[in-house]
C-alpha atoms as a PDB file:
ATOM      1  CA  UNK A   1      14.616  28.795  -5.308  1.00  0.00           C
ATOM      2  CA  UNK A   2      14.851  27.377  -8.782  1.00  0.00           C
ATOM      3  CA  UNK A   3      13.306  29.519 -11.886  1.00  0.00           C
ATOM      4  CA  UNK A   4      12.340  27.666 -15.069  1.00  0.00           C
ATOM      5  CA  UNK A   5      12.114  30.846 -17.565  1.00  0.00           C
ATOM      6  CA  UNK A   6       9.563  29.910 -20.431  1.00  0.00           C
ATOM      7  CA  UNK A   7      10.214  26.670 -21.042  1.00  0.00           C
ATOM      8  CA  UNK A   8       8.268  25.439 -24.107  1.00  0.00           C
ATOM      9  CA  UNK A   9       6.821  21.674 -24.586  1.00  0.00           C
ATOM     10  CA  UNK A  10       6.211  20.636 -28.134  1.00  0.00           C
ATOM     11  CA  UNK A  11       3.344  17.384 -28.188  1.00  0.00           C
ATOM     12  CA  UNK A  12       2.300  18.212 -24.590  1.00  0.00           C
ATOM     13  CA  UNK A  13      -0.834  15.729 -23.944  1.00  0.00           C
ATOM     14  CA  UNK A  14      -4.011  18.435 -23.594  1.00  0.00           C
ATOM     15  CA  UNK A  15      -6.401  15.398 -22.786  1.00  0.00           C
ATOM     16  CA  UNK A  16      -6.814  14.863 -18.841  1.00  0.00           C
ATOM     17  CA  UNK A  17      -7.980  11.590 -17.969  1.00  0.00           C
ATOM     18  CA  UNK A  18      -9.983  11.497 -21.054  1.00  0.00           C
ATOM     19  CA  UNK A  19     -12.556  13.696 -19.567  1.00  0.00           C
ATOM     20  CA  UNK A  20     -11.406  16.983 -20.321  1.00  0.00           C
ATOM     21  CA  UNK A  21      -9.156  18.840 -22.403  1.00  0.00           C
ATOM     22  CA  UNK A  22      -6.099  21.705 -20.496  1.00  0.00           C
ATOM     23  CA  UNK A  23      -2.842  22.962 -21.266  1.00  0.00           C
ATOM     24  CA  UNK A  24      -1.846  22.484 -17.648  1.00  0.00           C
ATOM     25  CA  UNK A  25      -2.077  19.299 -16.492  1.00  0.00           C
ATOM     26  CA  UNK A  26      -0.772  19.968 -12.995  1.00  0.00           C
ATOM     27  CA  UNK A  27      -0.523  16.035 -11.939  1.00  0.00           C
ATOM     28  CA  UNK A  28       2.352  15.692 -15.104  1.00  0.00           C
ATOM     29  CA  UNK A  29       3.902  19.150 -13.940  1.00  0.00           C
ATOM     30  CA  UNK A  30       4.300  17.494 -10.213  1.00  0.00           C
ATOM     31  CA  UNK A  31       5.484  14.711 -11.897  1.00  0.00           C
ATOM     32  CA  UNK A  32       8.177  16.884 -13.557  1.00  0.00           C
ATOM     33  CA  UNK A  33       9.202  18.557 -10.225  1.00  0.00           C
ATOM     34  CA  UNK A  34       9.312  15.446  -8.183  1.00  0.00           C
ATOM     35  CA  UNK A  35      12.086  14.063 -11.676  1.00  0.00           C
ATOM     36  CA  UNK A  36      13.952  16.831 -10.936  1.00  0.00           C
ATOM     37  CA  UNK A  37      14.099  16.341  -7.507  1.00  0.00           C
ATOM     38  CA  UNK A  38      15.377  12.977  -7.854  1.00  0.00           C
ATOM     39  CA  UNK A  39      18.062  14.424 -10.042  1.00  0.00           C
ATOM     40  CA  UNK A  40      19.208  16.789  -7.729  1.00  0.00           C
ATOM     41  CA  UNK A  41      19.046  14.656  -4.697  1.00  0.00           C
ATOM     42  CA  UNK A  42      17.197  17.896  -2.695  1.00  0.00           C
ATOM     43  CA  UNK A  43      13.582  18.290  -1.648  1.00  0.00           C
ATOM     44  CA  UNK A  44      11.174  20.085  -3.787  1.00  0.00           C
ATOM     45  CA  UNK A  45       8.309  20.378  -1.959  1.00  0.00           C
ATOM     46  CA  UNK A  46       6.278  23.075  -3.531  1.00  0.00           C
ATOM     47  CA  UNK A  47       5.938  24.802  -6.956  1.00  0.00           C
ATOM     48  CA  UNK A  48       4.426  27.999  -8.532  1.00  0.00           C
ATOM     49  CA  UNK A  49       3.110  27.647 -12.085  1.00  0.00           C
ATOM     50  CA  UNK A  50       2.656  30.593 -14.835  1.00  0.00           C
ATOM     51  CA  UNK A  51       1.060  29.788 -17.658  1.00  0.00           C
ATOM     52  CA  UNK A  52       2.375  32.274 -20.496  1.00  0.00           C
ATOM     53  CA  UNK A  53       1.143  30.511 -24.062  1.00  0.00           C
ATOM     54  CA  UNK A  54      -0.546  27.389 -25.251  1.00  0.00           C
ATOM     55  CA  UNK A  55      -2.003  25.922 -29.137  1.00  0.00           C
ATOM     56  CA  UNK A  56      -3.787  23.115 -29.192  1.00  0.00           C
ATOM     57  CA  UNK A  57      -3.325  20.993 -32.358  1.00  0.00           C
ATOM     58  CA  UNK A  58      -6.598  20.674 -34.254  1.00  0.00           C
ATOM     59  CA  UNK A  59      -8.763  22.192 -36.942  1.00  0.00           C
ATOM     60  CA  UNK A  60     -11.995  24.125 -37.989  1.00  0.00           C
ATOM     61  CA  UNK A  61     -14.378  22.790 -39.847  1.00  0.00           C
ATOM     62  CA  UNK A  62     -18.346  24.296 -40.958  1.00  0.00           C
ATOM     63  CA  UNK A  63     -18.996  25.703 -37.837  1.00  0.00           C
ATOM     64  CA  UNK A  64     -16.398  28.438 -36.881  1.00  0.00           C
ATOM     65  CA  UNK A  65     -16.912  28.399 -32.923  1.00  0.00           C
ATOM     66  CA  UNK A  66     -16.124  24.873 -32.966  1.00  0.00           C
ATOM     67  CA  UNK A  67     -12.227  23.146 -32.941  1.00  0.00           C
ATOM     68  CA  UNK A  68     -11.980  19.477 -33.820  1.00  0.00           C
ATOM     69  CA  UNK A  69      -8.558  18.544 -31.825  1.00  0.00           C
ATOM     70  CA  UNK A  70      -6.304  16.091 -33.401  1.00  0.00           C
ATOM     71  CA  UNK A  71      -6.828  12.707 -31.437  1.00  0.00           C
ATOM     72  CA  UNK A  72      -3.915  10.095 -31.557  1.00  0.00           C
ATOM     73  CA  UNK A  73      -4.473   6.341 -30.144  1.00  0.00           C
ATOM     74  CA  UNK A  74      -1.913   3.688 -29.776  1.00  0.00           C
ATOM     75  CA  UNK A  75      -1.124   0.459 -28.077  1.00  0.00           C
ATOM     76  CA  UNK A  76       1.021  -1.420 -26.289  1.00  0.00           C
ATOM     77  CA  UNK A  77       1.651  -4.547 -24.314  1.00  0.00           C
ATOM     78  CA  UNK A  78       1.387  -4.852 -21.179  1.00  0.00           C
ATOM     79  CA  UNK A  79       1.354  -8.369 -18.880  1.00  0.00           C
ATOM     80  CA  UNK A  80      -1.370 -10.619 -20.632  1.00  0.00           C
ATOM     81  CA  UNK A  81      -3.024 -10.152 -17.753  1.00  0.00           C
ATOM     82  CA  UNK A  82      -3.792  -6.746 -17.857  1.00  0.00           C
ATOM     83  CA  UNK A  83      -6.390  -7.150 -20.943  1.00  0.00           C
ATOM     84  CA  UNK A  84     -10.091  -7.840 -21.412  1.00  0.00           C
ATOM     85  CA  UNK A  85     -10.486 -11.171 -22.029  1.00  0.00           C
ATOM     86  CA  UNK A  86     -11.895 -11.681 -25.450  1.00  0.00           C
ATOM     87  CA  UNK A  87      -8.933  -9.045 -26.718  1.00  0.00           C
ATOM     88  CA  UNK A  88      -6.799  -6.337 -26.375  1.00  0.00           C
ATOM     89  CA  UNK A  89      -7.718  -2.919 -25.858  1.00  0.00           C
ATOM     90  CA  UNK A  90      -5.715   0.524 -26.953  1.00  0.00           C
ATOM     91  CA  UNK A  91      -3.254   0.829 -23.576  1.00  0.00           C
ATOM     92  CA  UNK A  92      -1.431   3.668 -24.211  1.00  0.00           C
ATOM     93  CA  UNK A  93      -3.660   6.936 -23.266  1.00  0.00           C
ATOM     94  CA  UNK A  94      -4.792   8.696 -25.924  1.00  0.00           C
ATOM     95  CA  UNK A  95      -3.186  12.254 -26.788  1.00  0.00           C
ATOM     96  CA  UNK A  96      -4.716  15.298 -27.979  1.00  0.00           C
ATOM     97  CA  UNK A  97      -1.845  17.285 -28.993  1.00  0.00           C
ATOM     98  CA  UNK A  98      -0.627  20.808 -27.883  1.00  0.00           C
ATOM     99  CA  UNK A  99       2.242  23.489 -27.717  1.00  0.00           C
ATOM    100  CA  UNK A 100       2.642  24.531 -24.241  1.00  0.00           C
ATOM    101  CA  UNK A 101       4.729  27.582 -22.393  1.00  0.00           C
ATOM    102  CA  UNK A 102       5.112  27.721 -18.832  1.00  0.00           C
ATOM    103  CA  UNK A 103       7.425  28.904 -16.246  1.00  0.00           C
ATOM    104  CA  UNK A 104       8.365  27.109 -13.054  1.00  0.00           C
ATOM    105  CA  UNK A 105       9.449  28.443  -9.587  1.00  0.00           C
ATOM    106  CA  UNK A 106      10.021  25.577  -7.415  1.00  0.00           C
ATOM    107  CA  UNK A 107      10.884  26.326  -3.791  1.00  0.00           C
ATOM    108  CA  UNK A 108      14.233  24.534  -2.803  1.00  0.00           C
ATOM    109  CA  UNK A 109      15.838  25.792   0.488  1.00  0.00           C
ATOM    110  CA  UNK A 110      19.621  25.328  -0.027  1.00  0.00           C
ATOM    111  CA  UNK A 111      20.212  24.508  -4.146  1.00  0.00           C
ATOM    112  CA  UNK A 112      23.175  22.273  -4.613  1.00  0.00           C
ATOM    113  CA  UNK A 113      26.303  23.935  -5.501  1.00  0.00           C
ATOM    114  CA  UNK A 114      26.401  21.806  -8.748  1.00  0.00           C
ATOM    115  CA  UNK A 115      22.423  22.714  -9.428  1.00  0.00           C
ATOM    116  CA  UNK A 116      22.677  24.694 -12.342  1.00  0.00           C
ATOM    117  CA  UNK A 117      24.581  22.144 -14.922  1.00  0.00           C
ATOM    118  CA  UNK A 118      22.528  19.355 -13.084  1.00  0.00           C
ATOM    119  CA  UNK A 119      19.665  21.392 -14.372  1.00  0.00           C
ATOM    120  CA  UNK A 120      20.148  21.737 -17.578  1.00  0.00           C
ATOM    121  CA  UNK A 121      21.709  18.258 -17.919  1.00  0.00           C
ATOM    122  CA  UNK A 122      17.885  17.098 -16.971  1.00  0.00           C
ATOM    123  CA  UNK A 123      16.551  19.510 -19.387  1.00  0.00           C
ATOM    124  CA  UNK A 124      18.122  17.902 -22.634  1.00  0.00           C
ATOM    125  CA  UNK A 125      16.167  14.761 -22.160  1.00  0.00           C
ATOM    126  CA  UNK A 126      13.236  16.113 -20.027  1.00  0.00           C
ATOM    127  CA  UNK A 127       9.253  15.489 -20.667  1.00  0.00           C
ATOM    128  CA  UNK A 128       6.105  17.239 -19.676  1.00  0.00           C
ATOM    129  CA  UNK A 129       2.910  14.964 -19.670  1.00  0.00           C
ATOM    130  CA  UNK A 130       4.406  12.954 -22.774  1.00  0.00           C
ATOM    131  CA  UNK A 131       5.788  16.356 -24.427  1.00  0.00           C
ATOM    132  CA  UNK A 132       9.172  16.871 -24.978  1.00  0.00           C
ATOM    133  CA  UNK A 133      11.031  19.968 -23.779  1.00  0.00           C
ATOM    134  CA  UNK A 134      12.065  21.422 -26.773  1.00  0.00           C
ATOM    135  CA  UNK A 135      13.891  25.012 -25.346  1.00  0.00           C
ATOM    136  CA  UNK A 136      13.663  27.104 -22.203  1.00  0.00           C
ATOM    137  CA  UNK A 137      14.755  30.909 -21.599  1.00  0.00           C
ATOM    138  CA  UNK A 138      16.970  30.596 -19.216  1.00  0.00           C
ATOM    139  CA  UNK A 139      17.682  29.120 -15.317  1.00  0.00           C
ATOM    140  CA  UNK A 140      18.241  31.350 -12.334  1.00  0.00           C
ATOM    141  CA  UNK A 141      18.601  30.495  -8.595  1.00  0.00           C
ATOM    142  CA  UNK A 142      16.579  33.257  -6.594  1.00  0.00           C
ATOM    143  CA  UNK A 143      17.323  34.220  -3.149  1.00  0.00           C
ATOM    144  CA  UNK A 144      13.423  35.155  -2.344  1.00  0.00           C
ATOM    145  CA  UNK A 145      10.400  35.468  -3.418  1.00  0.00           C
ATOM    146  CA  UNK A 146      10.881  38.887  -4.308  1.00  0.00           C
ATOM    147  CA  UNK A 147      13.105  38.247  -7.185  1.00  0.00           C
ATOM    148  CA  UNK A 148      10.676  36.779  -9.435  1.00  0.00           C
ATOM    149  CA  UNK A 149       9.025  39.745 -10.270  1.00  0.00           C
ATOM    150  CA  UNK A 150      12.375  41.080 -11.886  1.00  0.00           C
ATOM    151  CA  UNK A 151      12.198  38.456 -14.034  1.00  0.00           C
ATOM    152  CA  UNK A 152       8.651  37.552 -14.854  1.00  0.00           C
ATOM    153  CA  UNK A 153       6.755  39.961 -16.259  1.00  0.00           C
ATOM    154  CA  UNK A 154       3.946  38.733 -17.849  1.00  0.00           C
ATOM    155  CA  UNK A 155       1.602  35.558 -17.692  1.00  0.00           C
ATOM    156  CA  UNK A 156      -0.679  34.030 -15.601  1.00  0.00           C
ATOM    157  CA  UNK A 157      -0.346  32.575 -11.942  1.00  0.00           C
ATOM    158  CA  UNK A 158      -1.991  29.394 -11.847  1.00  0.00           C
ATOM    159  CA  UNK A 159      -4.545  29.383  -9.050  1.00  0.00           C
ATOM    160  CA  UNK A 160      -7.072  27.052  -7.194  1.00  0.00           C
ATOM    161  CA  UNK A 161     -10.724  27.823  -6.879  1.00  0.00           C
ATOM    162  CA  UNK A 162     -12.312  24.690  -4.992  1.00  0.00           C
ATOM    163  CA  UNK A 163     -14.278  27.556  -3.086  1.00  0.00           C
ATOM    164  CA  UNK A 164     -16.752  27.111  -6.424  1.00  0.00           C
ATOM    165  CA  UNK A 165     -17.122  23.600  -5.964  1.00  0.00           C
ATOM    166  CA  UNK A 166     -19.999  22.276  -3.734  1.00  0.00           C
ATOM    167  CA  UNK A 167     -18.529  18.995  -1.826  1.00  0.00           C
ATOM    168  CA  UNK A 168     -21.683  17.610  -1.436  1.00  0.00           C
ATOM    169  CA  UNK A 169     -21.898  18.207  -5.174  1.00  0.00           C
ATOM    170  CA  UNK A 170     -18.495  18.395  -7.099  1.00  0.00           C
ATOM    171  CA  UNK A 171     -18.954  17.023 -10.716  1.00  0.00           C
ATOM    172  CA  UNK A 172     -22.176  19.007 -10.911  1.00  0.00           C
ATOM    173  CA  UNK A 173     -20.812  22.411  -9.514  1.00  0.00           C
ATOM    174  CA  UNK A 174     -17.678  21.897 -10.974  1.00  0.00           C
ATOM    175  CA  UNK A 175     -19.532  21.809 -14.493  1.00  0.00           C
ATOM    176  CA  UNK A 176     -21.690  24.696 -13.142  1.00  0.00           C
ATOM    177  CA  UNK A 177     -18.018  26.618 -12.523  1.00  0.00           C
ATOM    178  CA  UNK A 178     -17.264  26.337 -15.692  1.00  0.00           C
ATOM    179  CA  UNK A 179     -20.236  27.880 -17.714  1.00  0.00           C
ATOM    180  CA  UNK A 180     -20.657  31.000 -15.160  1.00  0.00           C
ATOM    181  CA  UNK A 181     -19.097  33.653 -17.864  1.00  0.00           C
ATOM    182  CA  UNK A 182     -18.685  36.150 -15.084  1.00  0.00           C
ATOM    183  CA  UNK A 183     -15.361  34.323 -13.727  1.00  0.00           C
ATOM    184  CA  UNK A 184     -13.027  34.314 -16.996  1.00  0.00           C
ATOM    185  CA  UNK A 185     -10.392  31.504 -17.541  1.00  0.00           C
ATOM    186  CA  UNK A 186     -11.424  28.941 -15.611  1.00  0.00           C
ATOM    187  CA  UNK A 187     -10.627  25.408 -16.166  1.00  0.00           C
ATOM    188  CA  UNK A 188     -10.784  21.913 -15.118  1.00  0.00           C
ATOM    189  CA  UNK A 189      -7.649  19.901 -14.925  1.00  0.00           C
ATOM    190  CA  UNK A 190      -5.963  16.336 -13.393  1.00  0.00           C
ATOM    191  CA  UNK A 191      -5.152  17.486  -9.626  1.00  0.00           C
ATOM    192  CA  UNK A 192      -3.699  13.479  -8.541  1.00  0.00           C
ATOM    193  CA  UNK A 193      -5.439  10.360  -9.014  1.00  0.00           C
ATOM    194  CA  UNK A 194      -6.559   7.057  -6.554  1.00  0.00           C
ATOM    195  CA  UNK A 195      -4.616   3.469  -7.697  1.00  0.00           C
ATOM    196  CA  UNK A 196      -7.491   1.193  -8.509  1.00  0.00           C
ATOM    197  CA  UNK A 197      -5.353  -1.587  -8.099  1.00  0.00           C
ATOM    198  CA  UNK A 198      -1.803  -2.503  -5.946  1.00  0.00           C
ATOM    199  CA  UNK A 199       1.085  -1.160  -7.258  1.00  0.00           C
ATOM    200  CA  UNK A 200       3.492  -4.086  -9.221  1.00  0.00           C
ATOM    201  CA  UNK A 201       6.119  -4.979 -11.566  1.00  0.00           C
ATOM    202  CA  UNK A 202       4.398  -4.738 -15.398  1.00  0.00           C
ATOM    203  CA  UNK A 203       6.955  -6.366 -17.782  1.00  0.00           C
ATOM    204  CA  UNK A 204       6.103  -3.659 -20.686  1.00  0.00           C
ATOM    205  CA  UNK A 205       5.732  -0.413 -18.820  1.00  0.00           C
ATOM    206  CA  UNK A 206       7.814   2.672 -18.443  1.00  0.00           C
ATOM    207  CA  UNK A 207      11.249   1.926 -16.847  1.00  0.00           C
ATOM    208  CA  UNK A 208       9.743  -1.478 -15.762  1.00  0.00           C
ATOM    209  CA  UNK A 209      13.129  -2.840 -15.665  1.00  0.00           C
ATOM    210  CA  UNK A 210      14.244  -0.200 -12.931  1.00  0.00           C
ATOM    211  CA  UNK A 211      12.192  -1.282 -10.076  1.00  0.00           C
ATOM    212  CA  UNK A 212       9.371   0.978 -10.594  1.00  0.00           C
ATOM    213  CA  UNK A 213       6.423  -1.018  -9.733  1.00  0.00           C
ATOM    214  CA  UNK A 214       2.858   0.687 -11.736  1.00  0.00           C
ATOM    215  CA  UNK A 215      -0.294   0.732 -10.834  1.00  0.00           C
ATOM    216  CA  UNK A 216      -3.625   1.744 -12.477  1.00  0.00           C
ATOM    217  CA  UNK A 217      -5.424   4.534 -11.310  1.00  0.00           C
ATOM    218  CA  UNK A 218      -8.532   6.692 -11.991  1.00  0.00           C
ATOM    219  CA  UNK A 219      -7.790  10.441 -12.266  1.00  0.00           C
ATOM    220  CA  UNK A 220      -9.134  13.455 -10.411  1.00  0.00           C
ATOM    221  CA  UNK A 221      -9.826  16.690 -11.421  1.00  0.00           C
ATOM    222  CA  UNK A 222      -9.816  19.939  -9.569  1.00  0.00           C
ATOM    223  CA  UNK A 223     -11.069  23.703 -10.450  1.00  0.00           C
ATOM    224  CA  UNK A 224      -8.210  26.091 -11.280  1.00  0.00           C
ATOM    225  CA  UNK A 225      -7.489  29.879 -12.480  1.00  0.00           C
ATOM    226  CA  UNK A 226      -5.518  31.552 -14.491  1.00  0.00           C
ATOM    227  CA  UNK A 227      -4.601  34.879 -13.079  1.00  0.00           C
ATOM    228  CA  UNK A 228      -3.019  37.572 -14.276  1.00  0.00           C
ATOM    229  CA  UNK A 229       0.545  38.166 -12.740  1.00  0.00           C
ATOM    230  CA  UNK A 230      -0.075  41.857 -12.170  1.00  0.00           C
ATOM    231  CA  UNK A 231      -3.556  40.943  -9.487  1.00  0.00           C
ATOM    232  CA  UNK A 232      -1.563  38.794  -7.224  1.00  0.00           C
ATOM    233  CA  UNK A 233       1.910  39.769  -7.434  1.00  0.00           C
ATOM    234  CA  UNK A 234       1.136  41.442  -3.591  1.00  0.00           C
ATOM    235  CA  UNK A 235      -0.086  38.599  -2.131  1.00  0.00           C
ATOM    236  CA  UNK A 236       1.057  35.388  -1.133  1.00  0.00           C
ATOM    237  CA  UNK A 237       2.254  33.120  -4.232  1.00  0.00           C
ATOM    238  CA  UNK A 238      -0.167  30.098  -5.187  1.00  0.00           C
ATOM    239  CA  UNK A 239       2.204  27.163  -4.847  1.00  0.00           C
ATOM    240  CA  UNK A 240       0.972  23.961  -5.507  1.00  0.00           C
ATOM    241  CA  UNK A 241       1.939  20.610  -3.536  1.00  0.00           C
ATOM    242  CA  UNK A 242       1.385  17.287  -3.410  1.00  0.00           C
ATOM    243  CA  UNK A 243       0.045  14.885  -0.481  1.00  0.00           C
ATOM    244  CA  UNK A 244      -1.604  11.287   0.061  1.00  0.00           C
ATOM    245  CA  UNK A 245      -4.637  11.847   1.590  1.00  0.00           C
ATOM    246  CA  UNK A 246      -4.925   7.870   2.317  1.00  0.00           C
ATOM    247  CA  UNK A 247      -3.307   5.126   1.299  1.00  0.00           C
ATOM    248  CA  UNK A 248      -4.690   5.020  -2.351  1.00  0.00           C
ATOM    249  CA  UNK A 249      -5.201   8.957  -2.967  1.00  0.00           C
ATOM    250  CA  UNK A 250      -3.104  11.146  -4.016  1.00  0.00           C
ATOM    251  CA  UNK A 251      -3.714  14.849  -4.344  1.00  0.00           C
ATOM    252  CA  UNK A 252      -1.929  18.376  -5.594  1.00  0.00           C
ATOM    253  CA  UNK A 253      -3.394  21.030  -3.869  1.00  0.00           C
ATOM    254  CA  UNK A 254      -2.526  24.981  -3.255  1.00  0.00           C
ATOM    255  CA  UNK A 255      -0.544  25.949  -0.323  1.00  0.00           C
ATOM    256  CA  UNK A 256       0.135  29.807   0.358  1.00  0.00           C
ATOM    257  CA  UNK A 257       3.203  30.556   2.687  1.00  0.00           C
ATOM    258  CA  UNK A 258       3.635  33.825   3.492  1.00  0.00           C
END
């Protein structure tokens, strides 16, 4: 097992899909993973997230309950034919800015002999959801599960509650979730997204020129927790994976193995 030790993004995107504002976006932290992964040449298949600190750029203004975050727009293009038709439109997602720490156990069965410089060569040039990685505590290889505790101490397991949401119902209940005071830290967040169009080579996009088709896709949001490390450190850990459910959906879920 790989352990990330507080590693701190500076200019982490807070905004998910436009809709709602987290420190965890948990679709850019699979997105991490499944970089490092490629790096490494191993399978990653599942990750544990603890959230330890976060800061959300913004300010206070008359009213005192009430932050204004700072809001960044920008454009870019992309294909001609990607744009409205009487003009172009701002491409490039907007950013609500934040300082983010986190730490990151990501199950790997048999790390690489070589893992630990590969590691840290990733790190120097690393990104979380447009956020660079600015510094980390350190990098350890555990042997089980059991380890982690001797090395995190504090923070907060990040943990899925789609038992609040009503399926019949989920933008509703999930708003409902959200306002009940008598569940502390909960929080909405991008859980995967569905392509709304077929995958292709977009002369202007990220890493276009390496044969990585894109394709534009709605988000989706999911319920989550933040718990404290000390209330589930005896039961299973909350890792978090990633799965198409069909051919345009993909989704990050929780997956307890015990």
């Amino acid at each position: 097992m790989i352990l990330i030790k507080q590693l701190h993004v500076s200019r982490l995107n807070a905004l998910s899909g436009g809709v709602v504002v987290n420190t965890t976006p948990l679709t850019a932290i699979y997105g991490f993973v499944h970089a490092l992964q490629r790096k490494l040449d191993e399978t990653l298949d599942r990750f544990v997230v603890i959230h330890h600190d976060s800061r959300v750029r913004g300010e206070r203004f008359f009213n005192y309950d009430t932050m204004a975050p700072g809001f960044c727009r920008s454009a870019s293009w992309i294909n001609g034919k990607d744009y409205p038709k009487n003009g172009l439109s701002l491409s490039i997602q907007p950013h609500i800015e934040a300082a983010v720490t986190l730490s990151l156990l990501i199950h790997c069965d048999i790390p690489p002999v070589d893992a630990l410089p590969l590691i840290k060569q990733f790190m120097h040039n690393a990104r979380l959801a447009g956020g660079p990685v600015v510094r980390y505590q350190d990098i350890v290889l555990l042997d089980d599960e059991a380890a982690l505790a001797e090395h995190i101490h504090t923070g907060y397991f990040v943990v899925e509650r789609k038992d609040l949401i009503n399926p019949d119902q989920p933008v509703p209940s999930l708003i409902s979730a959200l306002g009940n005071q008598s569940i502390p830290w909960l929080f909405a967040t991008s859980t995967g997204y569905r392509t709304l169009s077929s995958p292709e080579d977009r002369e202007g996009t990220r890493l276009y020129d390496h044969d990585y088709p894109h394709a534009f896709v709605e988000p989706i949001l999911g319920l989550y927790q933040y718990v404290p490390l000390r209330q589930r450190m005896a039961e299973p850990l909350p890792y978090l994976a990633g799965h198409w459910a069909d051919e345009k959906t993909f989704l990050i879920h929780q997956v307890e193995y015990s």
